[in-house]
N, C-alpha and C. Protein backbone atom coordinates (compact mmCIF):
# COMPACT_ATOMS: atom_id res chain seq x y z
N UNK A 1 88.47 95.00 -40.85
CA UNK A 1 89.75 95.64 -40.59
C UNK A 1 90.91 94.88 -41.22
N UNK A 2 91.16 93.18 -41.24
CA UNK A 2 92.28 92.85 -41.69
C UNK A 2 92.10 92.80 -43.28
N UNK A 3 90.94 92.92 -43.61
CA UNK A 3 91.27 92.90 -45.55
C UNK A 3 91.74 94.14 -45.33
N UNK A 4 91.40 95.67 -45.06
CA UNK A 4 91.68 96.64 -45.65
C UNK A 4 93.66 96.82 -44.87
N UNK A 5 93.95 95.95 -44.14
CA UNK A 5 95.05 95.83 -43.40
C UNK A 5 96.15 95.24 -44.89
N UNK A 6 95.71 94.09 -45.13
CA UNK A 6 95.89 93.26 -45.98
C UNK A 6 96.37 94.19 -47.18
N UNK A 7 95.27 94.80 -47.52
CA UNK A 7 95.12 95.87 -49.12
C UNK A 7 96.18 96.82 -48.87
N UNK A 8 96.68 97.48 -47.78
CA UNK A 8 97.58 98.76 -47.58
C UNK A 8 98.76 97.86 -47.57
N UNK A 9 99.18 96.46 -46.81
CA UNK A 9 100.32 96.24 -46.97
C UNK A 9 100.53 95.51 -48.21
N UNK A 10 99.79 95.06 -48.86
CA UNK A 10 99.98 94.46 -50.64
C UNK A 10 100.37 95.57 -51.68
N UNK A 11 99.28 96.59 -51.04
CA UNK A 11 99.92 97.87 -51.96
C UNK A 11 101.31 98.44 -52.02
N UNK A 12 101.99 98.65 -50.75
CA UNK A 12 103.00 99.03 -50.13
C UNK A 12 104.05 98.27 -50.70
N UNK A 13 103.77 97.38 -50.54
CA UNK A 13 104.68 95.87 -51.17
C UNK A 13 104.63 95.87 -52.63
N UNK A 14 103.87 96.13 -53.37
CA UNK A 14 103.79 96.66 -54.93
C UNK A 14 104.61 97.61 -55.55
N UNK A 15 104.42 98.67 -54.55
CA UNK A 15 104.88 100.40 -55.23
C UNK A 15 106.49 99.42 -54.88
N UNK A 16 107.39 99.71 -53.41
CA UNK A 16 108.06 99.04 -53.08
C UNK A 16 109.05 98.13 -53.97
N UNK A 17 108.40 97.30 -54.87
CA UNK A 17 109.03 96.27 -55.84
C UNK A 17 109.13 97.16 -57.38
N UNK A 18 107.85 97.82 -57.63
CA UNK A 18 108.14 98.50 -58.68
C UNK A 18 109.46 99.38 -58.63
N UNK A 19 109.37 100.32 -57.32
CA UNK A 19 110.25 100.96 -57.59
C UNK A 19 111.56 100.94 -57.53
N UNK A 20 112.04 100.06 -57.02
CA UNK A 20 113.18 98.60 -56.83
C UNK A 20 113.21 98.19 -58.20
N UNK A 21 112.40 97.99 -59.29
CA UNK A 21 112.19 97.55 -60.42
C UNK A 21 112.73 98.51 -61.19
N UNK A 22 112.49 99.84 -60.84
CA UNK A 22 112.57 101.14 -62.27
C UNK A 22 114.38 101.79 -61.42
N UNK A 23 114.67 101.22 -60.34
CA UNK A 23 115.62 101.82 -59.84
C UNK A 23 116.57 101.33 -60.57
N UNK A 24 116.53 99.58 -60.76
CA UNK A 24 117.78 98.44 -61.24
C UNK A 24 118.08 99.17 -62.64
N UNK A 25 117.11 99.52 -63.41
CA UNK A 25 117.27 99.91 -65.04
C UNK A 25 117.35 101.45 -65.01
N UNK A 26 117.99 101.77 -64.06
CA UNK A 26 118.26 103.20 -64.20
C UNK A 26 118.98 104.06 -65.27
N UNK A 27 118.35 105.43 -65.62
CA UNK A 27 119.64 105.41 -67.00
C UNK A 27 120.98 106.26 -66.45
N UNK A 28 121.89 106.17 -67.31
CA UNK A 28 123.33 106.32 -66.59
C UNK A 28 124.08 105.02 -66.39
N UNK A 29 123.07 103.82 -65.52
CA UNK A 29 124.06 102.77 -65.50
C UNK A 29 125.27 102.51 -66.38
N UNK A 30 126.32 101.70 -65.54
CA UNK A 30 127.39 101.38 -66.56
C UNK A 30 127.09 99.96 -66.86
N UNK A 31 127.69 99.58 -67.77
CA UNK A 31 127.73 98.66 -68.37
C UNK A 31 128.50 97.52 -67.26
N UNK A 32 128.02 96.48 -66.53
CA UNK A 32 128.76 95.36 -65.38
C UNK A 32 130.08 95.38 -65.98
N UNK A 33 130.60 95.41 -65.16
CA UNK A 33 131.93 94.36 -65.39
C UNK A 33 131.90 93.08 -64.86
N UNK A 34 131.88 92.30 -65.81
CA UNK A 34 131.48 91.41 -66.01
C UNK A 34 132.42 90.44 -66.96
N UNK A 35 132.70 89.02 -66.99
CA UNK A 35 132.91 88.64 -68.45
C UNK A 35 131.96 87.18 -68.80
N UNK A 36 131.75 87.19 -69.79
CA UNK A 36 131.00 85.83 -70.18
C UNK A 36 131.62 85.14 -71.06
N UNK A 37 131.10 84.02 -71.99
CA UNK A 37 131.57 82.71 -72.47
C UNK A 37 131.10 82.89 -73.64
N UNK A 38 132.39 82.43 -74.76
CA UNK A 38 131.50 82.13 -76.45
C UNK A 38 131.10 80.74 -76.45
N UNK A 39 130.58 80.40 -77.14
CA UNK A 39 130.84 78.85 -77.54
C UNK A 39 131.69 78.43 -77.68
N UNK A 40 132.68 78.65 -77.78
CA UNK A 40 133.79 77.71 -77.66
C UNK A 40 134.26 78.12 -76.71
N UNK A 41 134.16 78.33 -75.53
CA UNK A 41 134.63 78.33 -74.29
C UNK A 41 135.57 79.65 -73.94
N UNK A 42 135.76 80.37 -74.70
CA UNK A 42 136.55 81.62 -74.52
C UNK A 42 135.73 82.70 -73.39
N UNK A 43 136.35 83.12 -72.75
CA UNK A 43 136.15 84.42 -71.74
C UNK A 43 135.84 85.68 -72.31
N UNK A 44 135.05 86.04 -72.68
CA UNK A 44 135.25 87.74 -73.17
C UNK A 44 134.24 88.96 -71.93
N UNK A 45 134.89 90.20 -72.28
CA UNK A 45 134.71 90.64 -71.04
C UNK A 45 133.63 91.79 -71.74
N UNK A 46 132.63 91.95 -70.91
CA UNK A 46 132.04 93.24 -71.26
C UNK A 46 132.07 94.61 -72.12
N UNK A 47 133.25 94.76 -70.91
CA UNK A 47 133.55 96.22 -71.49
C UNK A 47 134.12 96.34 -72.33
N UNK A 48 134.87 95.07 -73.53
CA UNK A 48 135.23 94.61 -74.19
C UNK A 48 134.72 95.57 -75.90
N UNK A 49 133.56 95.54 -75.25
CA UNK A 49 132.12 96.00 -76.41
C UNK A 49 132.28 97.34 -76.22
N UNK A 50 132.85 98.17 -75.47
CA UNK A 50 132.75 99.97 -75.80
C UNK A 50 133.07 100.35 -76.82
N UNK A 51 133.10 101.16 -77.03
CA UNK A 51 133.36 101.78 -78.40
C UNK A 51 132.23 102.06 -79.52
N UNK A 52 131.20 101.32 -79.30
CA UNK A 52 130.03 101.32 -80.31
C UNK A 52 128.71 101.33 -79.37
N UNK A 53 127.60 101.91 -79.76
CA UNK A 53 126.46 101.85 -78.96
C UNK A 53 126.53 100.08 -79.02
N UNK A 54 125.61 99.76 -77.85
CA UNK A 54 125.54 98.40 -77.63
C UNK A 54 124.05 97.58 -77.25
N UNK A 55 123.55 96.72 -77.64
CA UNK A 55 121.98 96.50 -77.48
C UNK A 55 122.47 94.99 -76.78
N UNK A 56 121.84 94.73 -75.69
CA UNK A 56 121.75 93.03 -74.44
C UNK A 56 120.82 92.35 -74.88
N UNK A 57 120.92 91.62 -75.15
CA UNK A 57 119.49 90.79 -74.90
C UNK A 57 119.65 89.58 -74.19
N UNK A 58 119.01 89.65 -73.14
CA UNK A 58 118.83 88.35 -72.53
C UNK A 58 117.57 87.61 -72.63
N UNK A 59 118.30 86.10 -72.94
CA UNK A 59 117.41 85.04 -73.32
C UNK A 59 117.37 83.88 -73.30
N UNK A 60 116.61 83.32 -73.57
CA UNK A 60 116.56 81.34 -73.57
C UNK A 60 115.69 81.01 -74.69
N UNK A 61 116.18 79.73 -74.80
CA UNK A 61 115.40 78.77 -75.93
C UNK A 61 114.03 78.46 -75.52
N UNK A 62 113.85 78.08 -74.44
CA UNK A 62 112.51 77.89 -73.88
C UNK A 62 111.79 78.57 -73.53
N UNK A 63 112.06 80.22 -73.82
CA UNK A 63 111.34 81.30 -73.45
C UNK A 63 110.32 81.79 -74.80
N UNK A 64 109.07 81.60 -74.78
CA UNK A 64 108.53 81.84 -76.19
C UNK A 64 108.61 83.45 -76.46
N UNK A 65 108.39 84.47 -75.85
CA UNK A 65 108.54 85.43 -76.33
C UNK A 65 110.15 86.06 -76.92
N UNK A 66 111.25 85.48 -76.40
CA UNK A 66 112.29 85.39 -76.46
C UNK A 66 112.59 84.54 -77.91
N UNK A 67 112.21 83.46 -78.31
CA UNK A 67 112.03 82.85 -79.35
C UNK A 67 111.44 83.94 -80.56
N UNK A 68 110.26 84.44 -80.34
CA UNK A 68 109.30 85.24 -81.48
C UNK A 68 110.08 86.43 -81.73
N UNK A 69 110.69 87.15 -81.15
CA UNK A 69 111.20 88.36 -80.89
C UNK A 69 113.23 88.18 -82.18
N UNK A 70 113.71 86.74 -81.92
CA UNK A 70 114.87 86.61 -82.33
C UNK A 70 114.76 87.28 -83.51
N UNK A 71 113.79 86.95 -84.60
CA UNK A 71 113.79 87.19 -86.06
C UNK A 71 113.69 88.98 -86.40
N UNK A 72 113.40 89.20 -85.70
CA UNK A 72 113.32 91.19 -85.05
C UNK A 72 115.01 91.27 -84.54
N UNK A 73 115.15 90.94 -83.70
CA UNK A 73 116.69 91.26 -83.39
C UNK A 73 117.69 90.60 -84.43
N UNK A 74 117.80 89.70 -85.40
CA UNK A 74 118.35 89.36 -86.36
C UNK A 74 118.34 90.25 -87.74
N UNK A 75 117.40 90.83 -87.47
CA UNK A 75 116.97 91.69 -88.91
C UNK A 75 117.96 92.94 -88.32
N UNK A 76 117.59 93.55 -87.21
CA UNK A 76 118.11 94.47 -86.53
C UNK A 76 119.92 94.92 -86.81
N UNK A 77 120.98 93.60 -86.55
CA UNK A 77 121.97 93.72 -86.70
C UNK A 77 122.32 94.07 -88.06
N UNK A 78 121.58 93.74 -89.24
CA UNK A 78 122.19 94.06 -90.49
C UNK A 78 121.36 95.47 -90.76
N UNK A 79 119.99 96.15 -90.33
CA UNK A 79 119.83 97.05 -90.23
C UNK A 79 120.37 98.17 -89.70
N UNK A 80 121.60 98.24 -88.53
CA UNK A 80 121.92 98.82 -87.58
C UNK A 80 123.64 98.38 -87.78
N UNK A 81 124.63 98.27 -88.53
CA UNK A 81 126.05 97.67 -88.36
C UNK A 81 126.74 98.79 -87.64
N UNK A 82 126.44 99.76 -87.56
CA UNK A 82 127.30 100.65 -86.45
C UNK A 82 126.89 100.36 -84.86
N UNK A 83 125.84 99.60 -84.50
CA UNK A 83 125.41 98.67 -83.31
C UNK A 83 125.91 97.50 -82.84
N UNK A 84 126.64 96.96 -82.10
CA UNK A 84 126.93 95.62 -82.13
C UNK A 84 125.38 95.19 -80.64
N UNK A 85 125.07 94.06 -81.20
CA UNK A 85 123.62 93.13 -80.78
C UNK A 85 124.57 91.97 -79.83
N UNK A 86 124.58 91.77 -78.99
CA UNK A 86 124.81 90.58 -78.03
C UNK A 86 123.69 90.00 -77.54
N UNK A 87 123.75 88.82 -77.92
CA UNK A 87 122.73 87.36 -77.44
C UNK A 87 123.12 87.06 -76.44
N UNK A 88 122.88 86.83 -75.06
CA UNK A 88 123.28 86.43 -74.00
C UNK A 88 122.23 85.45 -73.00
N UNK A 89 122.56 83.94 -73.80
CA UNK A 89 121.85 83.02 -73.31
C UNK A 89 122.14 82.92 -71.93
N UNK A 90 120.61 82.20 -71.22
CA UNK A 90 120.86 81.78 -69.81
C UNK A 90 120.81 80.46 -69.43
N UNK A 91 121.68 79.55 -68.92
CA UNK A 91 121.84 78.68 -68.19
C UNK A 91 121.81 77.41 -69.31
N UNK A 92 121.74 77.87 -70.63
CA UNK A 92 122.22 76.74 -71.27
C UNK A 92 122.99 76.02 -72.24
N UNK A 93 123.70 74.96 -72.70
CA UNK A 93 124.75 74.57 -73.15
C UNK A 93 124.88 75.36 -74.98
N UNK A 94 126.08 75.70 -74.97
CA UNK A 94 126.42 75.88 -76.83
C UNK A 94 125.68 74.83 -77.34
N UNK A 95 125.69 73.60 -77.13
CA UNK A 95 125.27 72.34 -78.36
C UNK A 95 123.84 72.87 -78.21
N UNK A 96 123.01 73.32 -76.91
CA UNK A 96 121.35 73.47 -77.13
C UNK A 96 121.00 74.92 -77.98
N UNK A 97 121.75 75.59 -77.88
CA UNK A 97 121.60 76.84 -78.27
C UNK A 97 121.87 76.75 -80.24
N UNK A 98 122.48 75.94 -80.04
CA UNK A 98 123.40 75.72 -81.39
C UNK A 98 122.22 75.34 -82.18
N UNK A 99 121.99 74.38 -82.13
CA UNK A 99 120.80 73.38 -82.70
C UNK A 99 119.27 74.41 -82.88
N UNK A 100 118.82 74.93 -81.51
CA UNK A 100 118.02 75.75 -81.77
C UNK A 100 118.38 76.97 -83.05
N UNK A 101 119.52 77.52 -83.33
CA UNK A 101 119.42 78.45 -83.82
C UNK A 101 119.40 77.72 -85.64
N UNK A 102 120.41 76.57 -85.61
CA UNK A 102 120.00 75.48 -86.51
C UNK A 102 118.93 75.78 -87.11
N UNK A 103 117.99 75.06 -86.43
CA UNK A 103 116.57 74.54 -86.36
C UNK A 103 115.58 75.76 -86.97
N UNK A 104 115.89 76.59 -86.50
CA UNK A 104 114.98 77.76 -87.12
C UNK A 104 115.47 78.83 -87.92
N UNK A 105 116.97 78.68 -88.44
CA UNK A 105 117.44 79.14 -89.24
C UNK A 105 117.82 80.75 -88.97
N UNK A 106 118.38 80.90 -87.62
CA UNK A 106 118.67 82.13 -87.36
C UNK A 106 120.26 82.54 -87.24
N UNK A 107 120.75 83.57 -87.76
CA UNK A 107 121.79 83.77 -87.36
C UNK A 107 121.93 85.18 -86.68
N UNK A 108 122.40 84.48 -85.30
CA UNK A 108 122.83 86.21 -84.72
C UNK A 108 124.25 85.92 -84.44
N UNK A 109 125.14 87.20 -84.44
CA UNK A 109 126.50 87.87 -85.15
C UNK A 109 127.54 87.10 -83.64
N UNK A 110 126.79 87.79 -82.24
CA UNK A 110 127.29 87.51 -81.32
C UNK A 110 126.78 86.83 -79.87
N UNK A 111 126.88 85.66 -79.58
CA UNK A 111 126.18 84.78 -79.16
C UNK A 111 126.90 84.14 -77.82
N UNK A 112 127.03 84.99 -76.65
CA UNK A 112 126.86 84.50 -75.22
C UNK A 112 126.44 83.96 -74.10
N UNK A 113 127.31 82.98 -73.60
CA UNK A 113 126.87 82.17 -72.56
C UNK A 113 126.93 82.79 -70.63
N UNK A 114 126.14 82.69 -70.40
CA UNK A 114 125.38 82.80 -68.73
C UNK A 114 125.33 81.97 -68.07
N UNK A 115 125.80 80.85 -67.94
CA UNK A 115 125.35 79.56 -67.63
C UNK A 115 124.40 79.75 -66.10
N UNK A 116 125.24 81.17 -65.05
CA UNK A 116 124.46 81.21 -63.75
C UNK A 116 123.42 82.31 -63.61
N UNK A 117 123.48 82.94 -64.67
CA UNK A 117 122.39 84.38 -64.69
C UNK A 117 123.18 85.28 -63.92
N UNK A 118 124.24 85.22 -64.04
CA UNK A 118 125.02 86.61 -63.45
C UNK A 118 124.70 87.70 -64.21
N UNK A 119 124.56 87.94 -64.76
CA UNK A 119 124.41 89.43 -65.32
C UNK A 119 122.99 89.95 -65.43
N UNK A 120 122.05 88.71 -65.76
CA UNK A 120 120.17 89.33 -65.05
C UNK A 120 120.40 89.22 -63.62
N UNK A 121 121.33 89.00 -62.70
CA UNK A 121 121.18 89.68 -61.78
C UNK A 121 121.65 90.70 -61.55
N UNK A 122 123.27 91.15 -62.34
CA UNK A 122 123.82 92.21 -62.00
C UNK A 122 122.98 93.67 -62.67
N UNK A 123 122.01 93.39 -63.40
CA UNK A 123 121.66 94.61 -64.11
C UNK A 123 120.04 94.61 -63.62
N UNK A 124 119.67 93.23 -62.41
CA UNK A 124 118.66 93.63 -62.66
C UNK A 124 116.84 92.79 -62.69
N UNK A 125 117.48 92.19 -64.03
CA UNK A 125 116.49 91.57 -64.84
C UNK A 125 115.39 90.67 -64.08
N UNK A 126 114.10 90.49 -64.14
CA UNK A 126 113.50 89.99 -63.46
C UNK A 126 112.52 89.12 -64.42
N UNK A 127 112.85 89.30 -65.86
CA UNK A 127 112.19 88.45 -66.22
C UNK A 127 112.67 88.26 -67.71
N UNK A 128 112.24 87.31 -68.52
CA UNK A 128 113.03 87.03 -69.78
C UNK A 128 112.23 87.24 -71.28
N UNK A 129 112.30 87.99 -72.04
CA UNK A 129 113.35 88.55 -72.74
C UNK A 129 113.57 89.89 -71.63
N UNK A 130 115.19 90.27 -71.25
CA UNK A 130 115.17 91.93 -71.26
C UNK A 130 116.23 91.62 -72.00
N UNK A 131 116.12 93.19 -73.12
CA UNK A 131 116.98 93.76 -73.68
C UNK A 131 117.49 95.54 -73.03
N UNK A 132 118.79 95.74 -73.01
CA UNK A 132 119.50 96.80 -72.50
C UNK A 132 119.80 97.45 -73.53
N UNK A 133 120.17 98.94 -73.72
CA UNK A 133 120.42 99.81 -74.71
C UNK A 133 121.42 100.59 -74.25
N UNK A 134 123.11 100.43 -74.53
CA UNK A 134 124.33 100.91 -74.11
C UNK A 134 125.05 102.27 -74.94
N UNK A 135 125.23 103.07 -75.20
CA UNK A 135 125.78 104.12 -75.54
C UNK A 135 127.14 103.91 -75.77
N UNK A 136 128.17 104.34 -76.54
CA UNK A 136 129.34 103.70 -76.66
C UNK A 136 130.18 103.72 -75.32
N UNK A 137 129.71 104.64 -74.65
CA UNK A 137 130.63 104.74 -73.44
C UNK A 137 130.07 103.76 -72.16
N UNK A 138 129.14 102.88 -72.50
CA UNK A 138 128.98 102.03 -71.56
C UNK A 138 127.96 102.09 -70.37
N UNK A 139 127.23 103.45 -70.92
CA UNK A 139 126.07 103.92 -70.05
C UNK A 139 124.66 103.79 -70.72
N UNK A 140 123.76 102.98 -69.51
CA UNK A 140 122.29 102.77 -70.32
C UNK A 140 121.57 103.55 -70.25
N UNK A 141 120.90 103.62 -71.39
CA UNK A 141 120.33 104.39 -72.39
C UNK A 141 118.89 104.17 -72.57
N UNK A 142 118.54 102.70 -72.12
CA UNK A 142 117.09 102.22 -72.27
C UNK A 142 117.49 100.55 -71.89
N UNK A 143 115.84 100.15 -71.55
CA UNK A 143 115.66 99.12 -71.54
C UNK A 143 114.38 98.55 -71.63
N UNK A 144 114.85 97.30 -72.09
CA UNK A 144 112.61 96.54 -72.33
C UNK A 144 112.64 95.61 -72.08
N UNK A 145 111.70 95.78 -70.82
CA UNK A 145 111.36 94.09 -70.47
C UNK A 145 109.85 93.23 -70.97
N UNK A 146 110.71 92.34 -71.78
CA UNK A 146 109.41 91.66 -72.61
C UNK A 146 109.45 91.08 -73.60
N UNK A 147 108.64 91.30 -74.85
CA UNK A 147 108.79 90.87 -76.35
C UNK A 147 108.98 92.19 -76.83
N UNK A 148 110.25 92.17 -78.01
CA UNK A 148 110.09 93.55 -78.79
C UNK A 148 109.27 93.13 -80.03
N UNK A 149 108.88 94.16 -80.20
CA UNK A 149 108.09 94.27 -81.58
C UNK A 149 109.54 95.13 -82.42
N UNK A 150 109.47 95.11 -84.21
CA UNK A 150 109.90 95.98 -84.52
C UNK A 150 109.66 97.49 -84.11
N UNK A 151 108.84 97.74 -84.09
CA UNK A 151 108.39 99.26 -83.68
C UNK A 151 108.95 99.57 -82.47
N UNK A 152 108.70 99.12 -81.43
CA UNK A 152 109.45 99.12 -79.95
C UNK A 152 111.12 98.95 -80.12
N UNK A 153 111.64 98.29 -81.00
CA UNK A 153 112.87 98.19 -81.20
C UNK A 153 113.71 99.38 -82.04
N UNK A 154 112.88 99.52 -82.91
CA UNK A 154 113.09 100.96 -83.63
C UNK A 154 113.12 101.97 -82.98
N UNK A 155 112.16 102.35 -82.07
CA UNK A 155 112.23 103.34 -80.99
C UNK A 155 113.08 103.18 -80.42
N UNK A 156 113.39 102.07 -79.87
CA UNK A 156 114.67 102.20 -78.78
C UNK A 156 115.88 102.68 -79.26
N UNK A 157 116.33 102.08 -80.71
CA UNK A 157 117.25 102.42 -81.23
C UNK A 157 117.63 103.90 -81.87
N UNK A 158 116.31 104.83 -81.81
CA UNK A 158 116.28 106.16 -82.41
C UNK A 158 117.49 106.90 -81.51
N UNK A 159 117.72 106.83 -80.02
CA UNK A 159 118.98 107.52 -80.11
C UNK A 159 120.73 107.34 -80.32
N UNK A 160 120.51 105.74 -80.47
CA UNK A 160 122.02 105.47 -81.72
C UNK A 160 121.93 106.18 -83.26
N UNK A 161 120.69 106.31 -83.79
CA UNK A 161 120.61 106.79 -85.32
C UNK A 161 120.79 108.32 -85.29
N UNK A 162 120.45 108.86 -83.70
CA UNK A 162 121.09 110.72 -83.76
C UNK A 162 122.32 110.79 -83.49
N UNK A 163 123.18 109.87 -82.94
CA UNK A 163 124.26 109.81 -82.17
C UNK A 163 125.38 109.99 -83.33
N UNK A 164 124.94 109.19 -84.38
CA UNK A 164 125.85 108.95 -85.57
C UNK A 164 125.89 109.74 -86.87
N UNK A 165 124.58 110.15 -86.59
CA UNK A 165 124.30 111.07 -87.93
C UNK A 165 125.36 111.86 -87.96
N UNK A 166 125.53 112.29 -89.16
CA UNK A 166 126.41 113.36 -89.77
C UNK A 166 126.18 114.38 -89.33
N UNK A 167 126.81 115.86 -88.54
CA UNK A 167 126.39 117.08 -88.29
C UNK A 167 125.83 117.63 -89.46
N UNK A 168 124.60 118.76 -89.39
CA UNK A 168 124.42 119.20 -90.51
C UNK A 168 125.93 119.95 -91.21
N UNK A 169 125.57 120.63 -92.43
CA UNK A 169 126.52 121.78 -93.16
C UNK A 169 126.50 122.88 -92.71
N UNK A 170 127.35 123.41 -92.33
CA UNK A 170 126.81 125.20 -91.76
C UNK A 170 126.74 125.92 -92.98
N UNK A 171 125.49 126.25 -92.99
CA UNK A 171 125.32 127.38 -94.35
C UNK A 171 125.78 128.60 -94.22
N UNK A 172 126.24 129.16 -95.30
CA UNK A 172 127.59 130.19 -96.16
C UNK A 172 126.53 131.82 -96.04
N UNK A 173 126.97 132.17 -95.79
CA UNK A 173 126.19 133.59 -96.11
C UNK A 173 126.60 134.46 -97.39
């Protein structure tokens, strides 16, 4: 009786967290208000970024999938310039972040500090890499928690590339 006791409340406790899980990344969300830190110590605020679809990524240096994934989101920004890409490190200093990106020869465009994980909590996040997918008006659109692959990233991005397209021509009779 107490394993199968055991099994109904583990299960319960599963669905429960999942769905607590798929609730946080709901689409519609707005974008936090929120503001975070450049490297050089400046304040910039979230909503700062409307105006253009918008892609999150939250991350760390010591996160390996977060690491493998950068060179995909670096390619991304010069593939995508009607997108602005935000890097939004967690909990650690410009000089460590700096050096890492140094070190492996990456450059990404826009590069934010978290120092307390306010914003993987305000949106959510339960584990590291997540990346968010913002619409210009500040409502999400998608999200992935994990490593992106190009392909997974491409997909995500397919509804900024309809958003912008040119209307067709109306043909003349």
């Amino acid at each position: 009786r107490r394993p199968l006791g055991w099994a109904l409340f583990s299960g319960a406790l599963f669905w429960g967290l999942a769905s607590l899980g798929g609730h946080l990344y709901s689409k519609g969300t707005e974008l936090p208000d929120l503001s975070l830190r450049k490297a050089n110590g400046q304040s910039v605020a979230l909503h700062s970024y409307r105006g253009k679809p918008l892609v999150i990524n939250i991350w760390a240096t010591w996160c390996p999938p977060c690491r493998r994934e950068m060179p995909v989101l670096q390619q991304a920004q010069s593939t995508y310039p009607h997108v602005t890409f935000l890097f939004v490190n967690q909990g650690e200093t410009p000089e460590n972040v700096s050096t890492f990106l140094a070190t492996t020869g990456l450059s990404l465009t826009h590069v934010l500090f978290d120092g307390t994980g306010l914003l993987a909590q305000r949106v959510g996040s339960m584990a590291l890499p997540t990346t968010l997918f913002y619409d210009a008006d500040g409502r999400l659109v998608g999200s992935h928690l994990g490593e992106l692959s190009r392909a997974s990233l491409r997909h995500a991005l397919e509804p900024f590339d309809r958003a912008t397209s040119p209307a067709p021509a109306a043909q003349g009779n």
